[in-house]
N, C-alpha and C. Protein backbone atom coordinates (compact mmCIF):
# COMPACT_ATOMS: atom_id res chain seq x y z
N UNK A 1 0.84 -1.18 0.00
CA UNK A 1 0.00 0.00 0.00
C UNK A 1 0.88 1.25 0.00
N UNK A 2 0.28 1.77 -0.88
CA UNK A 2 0.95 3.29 -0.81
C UNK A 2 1.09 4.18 0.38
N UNK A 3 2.39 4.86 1.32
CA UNK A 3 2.03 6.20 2.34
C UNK A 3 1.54 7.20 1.47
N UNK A 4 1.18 7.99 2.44
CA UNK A 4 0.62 9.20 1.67
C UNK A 4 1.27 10.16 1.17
N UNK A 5 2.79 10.34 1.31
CA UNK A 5 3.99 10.83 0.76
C UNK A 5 3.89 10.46 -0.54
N UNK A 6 4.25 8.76 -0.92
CA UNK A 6 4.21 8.54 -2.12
C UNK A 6 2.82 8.69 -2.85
N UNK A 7 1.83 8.71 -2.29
CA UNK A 7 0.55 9.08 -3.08
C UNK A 7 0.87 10.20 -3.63
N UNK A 8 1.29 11.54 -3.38
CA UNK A 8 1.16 12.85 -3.16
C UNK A 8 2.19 13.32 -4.04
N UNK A 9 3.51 11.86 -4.26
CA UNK A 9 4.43 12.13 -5.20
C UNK A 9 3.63 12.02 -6.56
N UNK A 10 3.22 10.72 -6.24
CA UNK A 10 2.62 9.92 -8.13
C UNK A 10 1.88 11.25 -8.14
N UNK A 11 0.98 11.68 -7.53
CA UNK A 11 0.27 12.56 -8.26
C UNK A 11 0.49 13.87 -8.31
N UNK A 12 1.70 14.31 -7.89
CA UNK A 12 2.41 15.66 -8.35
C UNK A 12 2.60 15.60 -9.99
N UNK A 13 3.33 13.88 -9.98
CA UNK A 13 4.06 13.42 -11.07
C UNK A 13 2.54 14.17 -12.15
N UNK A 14 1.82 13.29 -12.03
CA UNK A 14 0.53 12.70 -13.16
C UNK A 14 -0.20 14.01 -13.13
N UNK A 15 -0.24 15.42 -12.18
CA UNK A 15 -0.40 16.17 -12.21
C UNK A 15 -0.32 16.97 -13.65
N UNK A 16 1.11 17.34 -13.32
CA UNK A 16 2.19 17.70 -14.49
C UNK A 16 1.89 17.37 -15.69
N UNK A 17 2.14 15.73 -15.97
CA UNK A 17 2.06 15.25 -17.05
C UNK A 17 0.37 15.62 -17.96
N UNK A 18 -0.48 15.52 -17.03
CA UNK A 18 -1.87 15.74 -17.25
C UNK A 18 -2.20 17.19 -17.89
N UNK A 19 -1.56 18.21 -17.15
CA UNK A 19 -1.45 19.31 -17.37
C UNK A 19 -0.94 19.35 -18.92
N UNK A 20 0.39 19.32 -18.83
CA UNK A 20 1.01 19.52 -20.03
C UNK A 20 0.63 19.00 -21.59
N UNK A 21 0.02 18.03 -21.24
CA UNK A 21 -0.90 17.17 -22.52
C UNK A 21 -2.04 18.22 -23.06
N UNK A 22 -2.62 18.54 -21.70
CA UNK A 22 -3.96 19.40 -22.19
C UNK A 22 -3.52 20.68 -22.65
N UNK A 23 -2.61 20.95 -22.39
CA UNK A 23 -1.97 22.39 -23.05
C UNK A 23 -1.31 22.64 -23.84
N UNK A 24 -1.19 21.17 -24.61
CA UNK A 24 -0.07 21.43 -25.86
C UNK A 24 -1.18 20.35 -26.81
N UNK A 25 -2.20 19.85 -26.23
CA UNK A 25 -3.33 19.47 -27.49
C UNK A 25 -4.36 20.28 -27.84
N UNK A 26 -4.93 20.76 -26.45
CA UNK A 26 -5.92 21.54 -26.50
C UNK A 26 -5.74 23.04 -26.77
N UNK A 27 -4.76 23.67 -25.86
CA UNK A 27 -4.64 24.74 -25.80
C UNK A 27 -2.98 25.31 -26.06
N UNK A 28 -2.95 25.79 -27.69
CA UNK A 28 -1.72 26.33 -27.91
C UNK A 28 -0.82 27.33 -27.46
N UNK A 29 -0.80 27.03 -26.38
CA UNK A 29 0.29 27.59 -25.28
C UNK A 29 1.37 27.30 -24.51
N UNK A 30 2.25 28.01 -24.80
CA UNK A 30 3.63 27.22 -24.26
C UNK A 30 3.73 27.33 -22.45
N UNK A 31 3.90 26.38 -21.70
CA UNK A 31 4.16 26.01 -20.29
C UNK A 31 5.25 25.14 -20.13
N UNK A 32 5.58 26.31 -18.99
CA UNK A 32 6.77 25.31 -18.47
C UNK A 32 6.58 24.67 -16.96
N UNK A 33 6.69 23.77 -16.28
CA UNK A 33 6.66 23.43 -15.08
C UNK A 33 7.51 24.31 -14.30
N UNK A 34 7.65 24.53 -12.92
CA UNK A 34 7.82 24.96 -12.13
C UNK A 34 8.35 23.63 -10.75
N UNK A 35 8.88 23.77 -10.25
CA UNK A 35 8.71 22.72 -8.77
C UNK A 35 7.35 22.88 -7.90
N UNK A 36 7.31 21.79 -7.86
CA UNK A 36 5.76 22.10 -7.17
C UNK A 36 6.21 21.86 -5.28
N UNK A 37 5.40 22.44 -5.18
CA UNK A 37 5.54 22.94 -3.45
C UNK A 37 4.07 22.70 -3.06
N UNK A 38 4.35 22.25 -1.43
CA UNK A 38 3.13 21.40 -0.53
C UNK A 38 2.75 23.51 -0.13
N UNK A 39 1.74 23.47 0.47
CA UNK A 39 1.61 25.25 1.00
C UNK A 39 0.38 25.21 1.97
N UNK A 40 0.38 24.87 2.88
CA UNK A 40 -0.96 25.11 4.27
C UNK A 40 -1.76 26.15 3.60
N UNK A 41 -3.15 25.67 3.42
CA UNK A 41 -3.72 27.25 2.82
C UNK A 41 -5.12 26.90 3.56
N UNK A 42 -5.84 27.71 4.35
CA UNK A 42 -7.55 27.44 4.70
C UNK A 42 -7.65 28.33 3.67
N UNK A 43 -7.04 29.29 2.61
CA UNK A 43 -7.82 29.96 1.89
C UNK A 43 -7.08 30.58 0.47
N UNK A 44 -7.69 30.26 -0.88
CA UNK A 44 -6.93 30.49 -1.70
C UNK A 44 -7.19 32.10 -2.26
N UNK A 45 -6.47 32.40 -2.83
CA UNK A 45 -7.01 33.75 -3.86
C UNK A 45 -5.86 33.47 -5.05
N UNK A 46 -6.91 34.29 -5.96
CA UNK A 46 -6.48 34.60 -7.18
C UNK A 46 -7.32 35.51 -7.78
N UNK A 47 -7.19 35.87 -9.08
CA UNK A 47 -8.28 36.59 -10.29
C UNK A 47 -9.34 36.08 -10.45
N UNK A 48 -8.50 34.30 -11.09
CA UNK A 48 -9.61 33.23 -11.62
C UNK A 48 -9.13 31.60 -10.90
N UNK A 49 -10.29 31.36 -10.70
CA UNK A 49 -10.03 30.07 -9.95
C UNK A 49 -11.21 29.26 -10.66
N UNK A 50 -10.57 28.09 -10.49
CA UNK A 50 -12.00 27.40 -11.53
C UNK A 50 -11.63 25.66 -10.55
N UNK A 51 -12.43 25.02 -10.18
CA UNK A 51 -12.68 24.07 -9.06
C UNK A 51 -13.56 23.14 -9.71
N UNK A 52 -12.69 21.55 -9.13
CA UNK A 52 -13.41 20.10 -9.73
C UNK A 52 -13.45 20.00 -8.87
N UNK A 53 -14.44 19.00 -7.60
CA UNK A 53 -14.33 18.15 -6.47
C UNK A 53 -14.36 17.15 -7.24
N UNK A 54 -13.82 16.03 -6.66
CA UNK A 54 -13.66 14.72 -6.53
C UNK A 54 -13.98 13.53 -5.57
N UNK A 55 -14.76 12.93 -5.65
CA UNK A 55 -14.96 11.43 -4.42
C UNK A 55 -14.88 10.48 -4.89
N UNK A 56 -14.74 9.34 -4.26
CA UNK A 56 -14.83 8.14 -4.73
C UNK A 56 -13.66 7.40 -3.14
N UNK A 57 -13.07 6.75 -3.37
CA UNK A 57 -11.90 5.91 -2.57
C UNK A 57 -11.03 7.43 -1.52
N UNK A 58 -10.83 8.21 -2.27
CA UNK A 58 -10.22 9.57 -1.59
C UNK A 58 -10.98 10.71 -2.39
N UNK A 59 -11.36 12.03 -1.73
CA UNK A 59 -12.22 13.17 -1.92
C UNK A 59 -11.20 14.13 -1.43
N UNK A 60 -11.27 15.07 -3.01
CA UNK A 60 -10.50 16.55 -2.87
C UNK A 60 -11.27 17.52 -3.93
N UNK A 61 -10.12 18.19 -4.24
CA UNK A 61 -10.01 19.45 -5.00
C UNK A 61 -9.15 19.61 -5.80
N UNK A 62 -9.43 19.74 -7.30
CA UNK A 62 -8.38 19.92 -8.09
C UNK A 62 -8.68 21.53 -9.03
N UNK A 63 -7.98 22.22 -8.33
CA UNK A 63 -7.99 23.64 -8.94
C UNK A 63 -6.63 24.28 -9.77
N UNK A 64 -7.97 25.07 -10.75
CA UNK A 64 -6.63 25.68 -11.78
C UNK A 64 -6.72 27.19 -11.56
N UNK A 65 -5.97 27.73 -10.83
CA UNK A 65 -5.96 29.25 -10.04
C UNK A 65 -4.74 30.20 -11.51
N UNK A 66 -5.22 31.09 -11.48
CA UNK A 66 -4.35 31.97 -12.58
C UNK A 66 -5.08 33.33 -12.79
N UNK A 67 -4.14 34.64 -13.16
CA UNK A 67 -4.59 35.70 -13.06
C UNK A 67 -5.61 36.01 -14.74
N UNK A 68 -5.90 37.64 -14.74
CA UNK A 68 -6.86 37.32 -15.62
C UNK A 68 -5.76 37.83 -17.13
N UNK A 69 -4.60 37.60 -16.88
CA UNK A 69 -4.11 37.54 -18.63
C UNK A 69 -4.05 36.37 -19.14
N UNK A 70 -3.68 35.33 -18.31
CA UNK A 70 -3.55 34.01 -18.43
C UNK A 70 -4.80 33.70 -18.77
N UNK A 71 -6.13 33.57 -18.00
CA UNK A 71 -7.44 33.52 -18.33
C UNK A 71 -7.99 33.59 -19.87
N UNK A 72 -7.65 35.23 -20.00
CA UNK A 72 -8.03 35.60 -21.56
C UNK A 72 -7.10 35.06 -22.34
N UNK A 73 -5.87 34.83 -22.13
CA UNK A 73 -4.96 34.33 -23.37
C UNK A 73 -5.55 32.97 -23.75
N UNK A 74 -5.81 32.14 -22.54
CA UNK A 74 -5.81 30.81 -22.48
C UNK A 74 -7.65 30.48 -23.85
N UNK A 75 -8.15 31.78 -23.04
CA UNK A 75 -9.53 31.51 -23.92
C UNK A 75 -9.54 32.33 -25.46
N UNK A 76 -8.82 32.90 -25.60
CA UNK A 76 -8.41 33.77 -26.90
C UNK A 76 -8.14 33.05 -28.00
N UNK A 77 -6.98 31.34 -27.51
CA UNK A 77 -6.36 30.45 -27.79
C UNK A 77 -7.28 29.41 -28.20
N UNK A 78 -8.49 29.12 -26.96
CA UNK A 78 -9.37 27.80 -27.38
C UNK A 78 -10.39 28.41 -28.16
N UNK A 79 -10.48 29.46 -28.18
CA UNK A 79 -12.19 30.18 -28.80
C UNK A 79 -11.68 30.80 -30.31
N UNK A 80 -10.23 31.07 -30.44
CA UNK A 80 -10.23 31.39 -31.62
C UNK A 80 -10.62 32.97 -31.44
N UNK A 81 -11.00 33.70 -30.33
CA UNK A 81 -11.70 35.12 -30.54
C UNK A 81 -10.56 35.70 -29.59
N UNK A 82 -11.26 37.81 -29.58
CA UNK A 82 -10.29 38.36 -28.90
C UNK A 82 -11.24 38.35 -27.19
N UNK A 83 -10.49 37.84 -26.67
CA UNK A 83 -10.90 37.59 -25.13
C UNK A 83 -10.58 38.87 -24.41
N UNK A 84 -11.48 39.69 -24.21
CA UNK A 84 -11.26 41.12 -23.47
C UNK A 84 -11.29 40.97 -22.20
N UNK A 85 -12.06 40.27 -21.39
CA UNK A 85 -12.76 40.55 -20.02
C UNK A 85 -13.42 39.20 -19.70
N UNK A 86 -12.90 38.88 -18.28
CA UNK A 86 -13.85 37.88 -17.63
C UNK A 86 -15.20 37.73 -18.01
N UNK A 87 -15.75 37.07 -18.77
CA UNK A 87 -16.99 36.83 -19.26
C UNK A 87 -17.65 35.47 -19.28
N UNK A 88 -18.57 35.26 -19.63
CA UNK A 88 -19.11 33.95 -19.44
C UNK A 88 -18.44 32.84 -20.51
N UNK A 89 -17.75 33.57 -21.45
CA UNK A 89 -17.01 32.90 -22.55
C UNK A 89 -15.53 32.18 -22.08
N UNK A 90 -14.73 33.15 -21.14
CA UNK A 90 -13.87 33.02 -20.41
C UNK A 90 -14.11 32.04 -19.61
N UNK A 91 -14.92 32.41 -18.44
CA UNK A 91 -15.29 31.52 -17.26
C UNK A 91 -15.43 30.04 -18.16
N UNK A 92 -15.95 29.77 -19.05
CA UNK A 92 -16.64 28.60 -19.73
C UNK A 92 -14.82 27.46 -20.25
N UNK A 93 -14.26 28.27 -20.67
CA UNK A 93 -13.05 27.97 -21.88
C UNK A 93 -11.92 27.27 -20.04
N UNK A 94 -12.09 28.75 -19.44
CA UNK A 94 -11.42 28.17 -17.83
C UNK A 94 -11.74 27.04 -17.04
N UNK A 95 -13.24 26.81 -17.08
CA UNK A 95 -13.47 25.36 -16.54
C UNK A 95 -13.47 24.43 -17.22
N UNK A 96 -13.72 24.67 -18.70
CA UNK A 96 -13.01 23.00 -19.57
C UNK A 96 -11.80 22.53 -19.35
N UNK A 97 -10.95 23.68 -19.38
CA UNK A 97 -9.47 23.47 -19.78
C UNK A 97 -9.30 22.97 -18.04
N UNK A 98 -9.48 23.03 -16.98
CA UNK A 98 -10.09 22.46 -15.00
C UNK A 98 -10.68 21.29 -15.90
N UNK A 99 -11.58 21.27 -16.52
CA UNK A 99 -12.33 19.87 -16.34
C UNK A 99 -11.56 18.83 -17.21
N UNK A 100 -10.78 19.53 -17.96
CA UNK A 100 -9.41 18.23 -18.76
C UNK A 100 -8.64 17.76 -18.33
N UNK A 101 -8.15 18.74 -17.40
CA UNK A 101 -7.01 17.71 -16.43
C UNK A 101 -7.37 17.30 -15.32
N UNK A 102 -8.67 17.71 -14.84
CA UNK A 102 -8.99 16.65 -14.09
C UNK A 102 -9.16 15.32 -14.55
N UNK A 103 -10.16 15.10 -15.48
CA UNK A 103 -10.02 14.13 -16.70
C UNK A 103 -8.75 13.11 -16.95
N UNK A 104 -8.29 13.89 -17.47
CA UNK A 104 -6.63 13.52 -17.57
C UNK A 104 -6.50 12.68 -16.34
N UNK A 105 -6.08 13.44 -15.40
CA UNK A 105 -5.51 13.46 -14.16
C UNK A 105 -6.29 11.91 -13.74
N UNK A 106 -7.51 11.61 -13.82
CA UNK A 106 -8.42 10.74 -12.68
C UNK A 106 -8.11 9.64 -13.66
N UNK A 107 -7.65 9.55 -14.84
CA UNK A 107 -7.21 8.63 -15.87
C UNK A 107 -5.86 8.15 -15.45
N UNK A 108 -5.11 9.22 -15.09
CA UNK A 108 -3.84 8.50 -14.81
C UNK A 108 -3.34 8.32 -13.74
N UNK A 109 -4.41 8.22 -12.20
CA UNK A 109 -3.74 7.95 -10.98
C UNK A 109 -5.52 7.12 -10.26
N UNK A 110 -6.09 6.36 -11.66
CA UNK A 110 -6.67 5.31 -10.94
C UNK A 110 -6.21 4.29 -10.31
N UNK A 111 -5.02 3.72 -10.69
CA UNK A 111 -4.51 2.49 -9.57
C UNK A 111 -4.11 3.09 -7.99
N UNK A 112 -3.62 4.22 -8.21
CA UNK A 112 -2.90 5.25 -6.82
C UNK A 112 -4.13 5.61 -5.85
N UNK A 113 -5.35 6.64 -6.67
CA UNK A 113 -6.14 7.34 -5.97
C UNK A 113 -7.58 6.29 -5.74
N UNK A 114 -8.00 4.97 -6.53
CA UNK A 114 -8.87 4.53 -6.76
C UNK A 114 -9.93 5.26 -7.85
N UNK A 115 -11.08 4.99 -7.71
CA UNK A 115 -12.31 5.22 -8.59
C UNK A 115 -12.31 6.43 -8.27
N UNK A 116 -12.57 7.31 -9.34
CA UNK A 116 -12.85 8.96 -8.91
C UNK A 116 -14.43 9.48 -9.64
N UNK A 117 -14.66 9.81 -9.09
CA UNK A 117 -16.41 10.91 -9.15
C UNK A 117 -15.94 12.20 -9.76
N UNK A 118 -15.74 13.02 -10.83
CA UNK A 118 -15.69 14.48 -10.89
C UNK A 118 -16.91 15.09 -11.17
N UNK A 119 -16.65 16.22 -10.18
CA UNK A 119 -18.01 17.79 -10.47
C UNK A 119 -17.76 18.62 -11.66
N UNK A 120 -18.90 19.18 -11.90
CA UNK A 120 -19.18 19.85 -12.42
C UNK A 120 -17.46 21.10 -12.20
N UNK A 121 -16.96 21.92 -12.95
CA UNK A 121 -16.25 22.61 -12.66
C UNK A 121 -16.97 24.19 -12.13
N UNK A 122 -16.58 24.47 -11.00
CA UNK A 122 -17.33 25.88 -10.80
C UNK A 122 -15.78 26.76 -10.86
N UNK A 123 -16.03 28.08 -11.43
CA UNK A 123 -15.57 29.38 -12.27
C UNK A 123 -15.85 30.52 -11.52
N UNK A 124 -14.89 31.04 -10.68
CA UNK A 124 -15.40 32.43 -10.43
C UNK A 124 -14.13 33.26 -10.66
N UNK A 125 -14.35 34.83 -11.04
CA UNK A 125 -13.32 35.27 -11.49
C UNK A 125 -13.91 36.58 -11.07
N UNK A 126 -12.66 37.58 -10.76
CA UNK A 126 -12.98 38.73 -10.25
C UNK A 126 -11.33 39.37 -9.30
N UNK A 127 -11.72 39.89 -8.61
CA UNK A 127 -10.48 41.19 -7.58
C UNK A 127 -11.27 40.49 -6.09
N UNK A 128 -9.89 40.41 -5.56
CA UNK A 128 -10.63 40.23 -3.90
C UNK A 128 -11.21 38.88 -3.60
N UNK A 129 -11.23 37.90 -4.58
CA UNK A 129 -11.74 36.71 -3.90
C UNK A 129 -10.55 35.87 -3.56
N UNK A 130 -11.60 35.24 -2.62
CA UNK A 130 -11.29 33.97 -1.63
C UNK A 130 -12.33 32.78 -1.60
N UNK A 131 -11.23 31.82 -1.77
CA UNK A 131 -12.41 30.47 -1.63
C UNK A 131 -11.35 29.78 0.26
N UNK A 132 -12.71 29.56 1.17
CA UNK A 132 -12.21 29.55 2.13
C UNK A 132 -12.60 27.75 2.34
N UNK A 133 -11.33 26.77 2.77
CA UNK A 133 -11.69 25.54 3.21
C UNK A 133 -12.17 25.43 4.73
N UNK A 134 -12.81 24.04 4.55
CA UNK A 134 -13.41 24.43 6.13
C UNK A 134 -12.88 22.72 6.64
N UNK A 135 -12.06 22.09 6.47
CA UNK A 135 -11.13 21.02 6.37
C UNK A 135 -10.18 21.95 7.62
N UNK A 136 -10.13 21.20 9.22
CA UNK A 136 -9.53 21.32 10.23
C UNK A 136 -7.81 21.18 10.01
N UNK A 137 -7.13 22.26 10.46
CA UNK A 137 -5.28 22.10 10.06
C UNK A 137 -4.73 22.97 11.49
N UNK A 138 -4.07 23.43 11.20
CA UNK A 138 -3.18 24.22 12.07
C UNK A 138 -3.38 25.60 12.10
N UNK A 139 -3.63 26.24 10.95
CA UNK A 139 -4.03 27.78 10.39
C UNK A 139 -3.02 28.38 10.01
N UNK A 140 -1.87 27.92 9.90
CA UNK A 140 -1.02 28.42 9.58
C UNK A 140 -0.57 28.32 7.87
N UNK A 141 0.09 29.09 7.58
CA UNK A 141 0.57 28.79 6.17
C UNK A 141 2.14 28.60 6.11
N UNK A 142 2.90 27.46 5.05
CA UNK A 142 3.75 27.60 4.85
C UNK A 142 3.94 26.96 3.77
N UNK A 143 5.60 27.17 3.20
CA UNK A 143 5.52 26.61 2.12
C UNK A 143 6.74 25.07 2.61
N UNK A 144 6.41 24.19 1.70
CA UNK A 144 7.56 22.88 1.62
C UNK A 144 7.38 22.39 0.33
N UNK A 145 8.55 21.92 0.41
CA UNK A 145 8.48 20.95 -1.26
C UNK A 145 9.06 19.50 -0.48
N UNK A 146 8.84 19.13 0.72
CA UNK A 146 8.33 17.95 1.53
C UNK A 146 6.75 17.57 1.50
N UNK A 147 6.77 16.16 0.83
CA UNK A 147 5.51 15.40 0.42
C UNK A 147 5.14 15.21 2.25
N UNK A 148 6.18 14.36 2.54
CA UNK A 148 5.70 14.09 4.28
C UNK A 148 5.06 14.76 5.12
N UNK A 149 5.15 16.24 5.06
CA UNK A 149 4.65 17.07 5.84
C UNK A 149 3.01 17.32 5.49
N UNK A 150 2.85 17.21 4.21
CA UNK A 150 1.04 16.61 4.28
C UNK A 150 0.54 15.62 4.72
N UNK A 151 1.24 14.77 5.05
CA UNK A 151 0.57 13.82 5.65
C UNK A 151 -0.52 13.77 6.81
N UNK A 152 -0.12 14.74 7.36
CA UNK A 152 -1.44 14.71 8.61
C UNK A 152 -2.00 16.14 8.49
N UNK A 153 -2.02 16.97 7.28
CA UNK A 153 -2.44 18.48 7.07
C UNK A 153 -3.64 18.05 5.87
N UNK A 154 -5.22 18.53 6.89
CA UNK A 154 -6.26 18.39 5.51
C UNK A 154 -6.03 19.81 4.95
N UNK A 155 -5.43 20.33 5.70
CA UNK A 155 -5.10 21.91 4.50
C UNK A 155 -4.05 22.07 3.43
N UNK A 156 -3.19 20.79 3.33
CA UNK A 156 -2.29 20.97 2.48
C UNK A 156 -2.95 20.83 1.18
N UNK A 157 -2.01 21.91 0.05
CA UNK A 157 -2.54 21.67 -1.08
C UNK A 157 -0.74 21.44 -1.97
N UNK A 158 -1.24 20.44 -2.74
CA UNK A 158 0.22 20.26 -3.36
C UNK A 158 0.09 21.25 -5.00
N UNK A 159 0.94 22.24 -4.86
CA UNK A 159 0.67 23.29 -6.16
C UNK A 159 1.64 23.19 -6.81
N UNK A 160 1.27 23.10 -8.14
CA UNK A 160 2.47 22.66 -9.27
C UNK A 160 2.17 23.85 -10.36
N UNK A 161 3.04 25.15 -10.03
CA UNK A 161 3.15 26.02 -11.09
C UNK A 161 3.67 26.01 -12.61
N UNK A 162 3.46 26.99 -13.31
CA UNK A 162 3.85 26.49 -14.72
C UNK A 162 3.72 27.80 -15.30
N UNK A 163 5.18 28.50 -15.91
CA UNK A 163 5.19 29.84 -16.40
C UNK A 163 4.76 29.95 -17.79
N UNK A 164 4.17 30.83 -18.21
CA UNK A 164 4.18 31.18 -19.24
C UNK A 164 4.30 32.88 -19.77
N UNK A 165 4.39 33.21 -21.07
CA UNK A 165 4.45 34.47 -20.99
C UNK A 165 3.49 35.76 -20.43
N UNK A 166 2.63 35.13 -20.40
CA UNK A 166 1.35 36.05 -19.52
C UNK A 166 1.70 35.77 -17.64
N UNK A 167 2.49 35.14 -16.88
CA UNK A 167 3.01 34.83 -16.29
C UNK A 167 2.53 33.23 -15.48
N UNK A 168 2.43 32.94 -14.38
CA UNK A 168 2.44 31.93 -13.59
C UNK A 168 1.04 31.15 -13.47
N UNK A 169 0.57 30.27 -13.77
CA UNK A 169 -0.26 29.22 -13.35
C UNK A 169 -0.06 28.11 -12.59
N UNK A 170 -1.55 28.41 -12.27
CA UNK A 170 -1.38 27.26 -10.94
C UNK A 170 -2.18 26.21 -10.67
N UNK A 171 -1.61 24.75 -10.80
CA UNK A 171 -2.67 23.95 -10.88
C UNK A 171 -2.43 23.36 -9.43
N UNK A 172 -3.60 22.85 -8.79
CA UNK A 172 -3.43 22.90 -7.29
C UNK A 172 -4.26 21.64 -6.57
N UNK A 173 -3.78 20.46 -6.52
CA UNK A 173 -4.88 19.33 -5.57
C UNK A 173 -4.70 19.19 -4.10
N UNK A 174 -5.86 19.12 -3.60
CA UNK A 174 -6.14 18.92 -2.13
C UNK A 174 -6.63 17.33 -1.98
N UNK A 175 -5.97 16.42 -1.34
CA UNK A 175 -6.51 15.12 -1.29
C UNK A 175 -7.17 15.21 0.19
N UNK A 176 -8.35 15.26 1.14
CA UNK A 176 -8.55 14.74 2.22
C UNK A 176 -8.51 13.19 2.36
N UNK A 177 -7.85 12.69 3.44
CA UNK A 177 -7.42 11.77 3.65
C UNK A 177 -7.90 11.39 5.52
């Protein structure tokens, strides 16, 4: 049986890989990985955040957090149009491109994670938000690029950035365990 270290590795790994597929089939944009780092968070922010839950054998969160140039480039790219402004066109192009690598993702860490359930992707985009977890931790935030130290944190989220020229994306899973 897998610890939850090595769970948390494979699926940094399959993360990545998941990612990068959907962004060089789907969406013609160049990404580069980043090191991904464990980060205590009860609460995320960004521009645009776009959110899969997951259940089945283990229940999380697989979010694709990124500001709003990344947003419009990313939908400018899949829509073929000029993407001005967070819009329902945006929001829409942001949770496919969330609902592919989750996709991806639940494809390539069924032997690791078991059977997975995905949601609907929810999209909110704007200045000033926060999506707040309500999953019991310490309250503290920090950062590690130690798998071990999630092990007993339901607030850890393992975030695997990825630059591009509009700057930094962030794809981000929470496993409760």
């Amino acid at each position: 049986m897998e610890t939850t270290s090595t769970l948390f590795d494979t699926v940094v790994k399959e993360t990545i890989d998941a990612t990068q597929e959907i962004f060089s089939t789907m969406v013609p944009m160049e990404i580069s990985p980043e090191e991904t780092f464990y980060r205590e968070e009860k609460e995320l922010q960004e521009e645009v955040m776009s959110l899969v839950n997951f259940s089945g054998e283990h229940s999380g969160i697989i979010a694709l957090l990124c500001n709003k140039n990344i947003a419009l480039k990313i939908t400018s790219l899949m829509l073929g149009i000029d993407a001005t402004e967070l819009d329902h066109d945006t929001k829409d192009a942001i949770g496919e491109v969330t609902n592919m690598i989750a996709g991806n993702l639940k494809n390539k860490v069924h032997t690791s994670l078991g059977k997975m359930h995905l949601s609907v992707p929810i999209v909110v985009g704007g200045t000033d938000l926060t999506i707040s977890s309500t999953s019991k931790g310490t309250g503290e935030t920090s950062n590690s690029s130690d798998s071990e130290e999630a092990d007993n944190n339901q607030n850890m989220w393992m975030i695997s950035p990825f630059s591009s020229e509009e700057g930094i994306l962030n794809v981000g899973i929470k496993i409760n365990h």
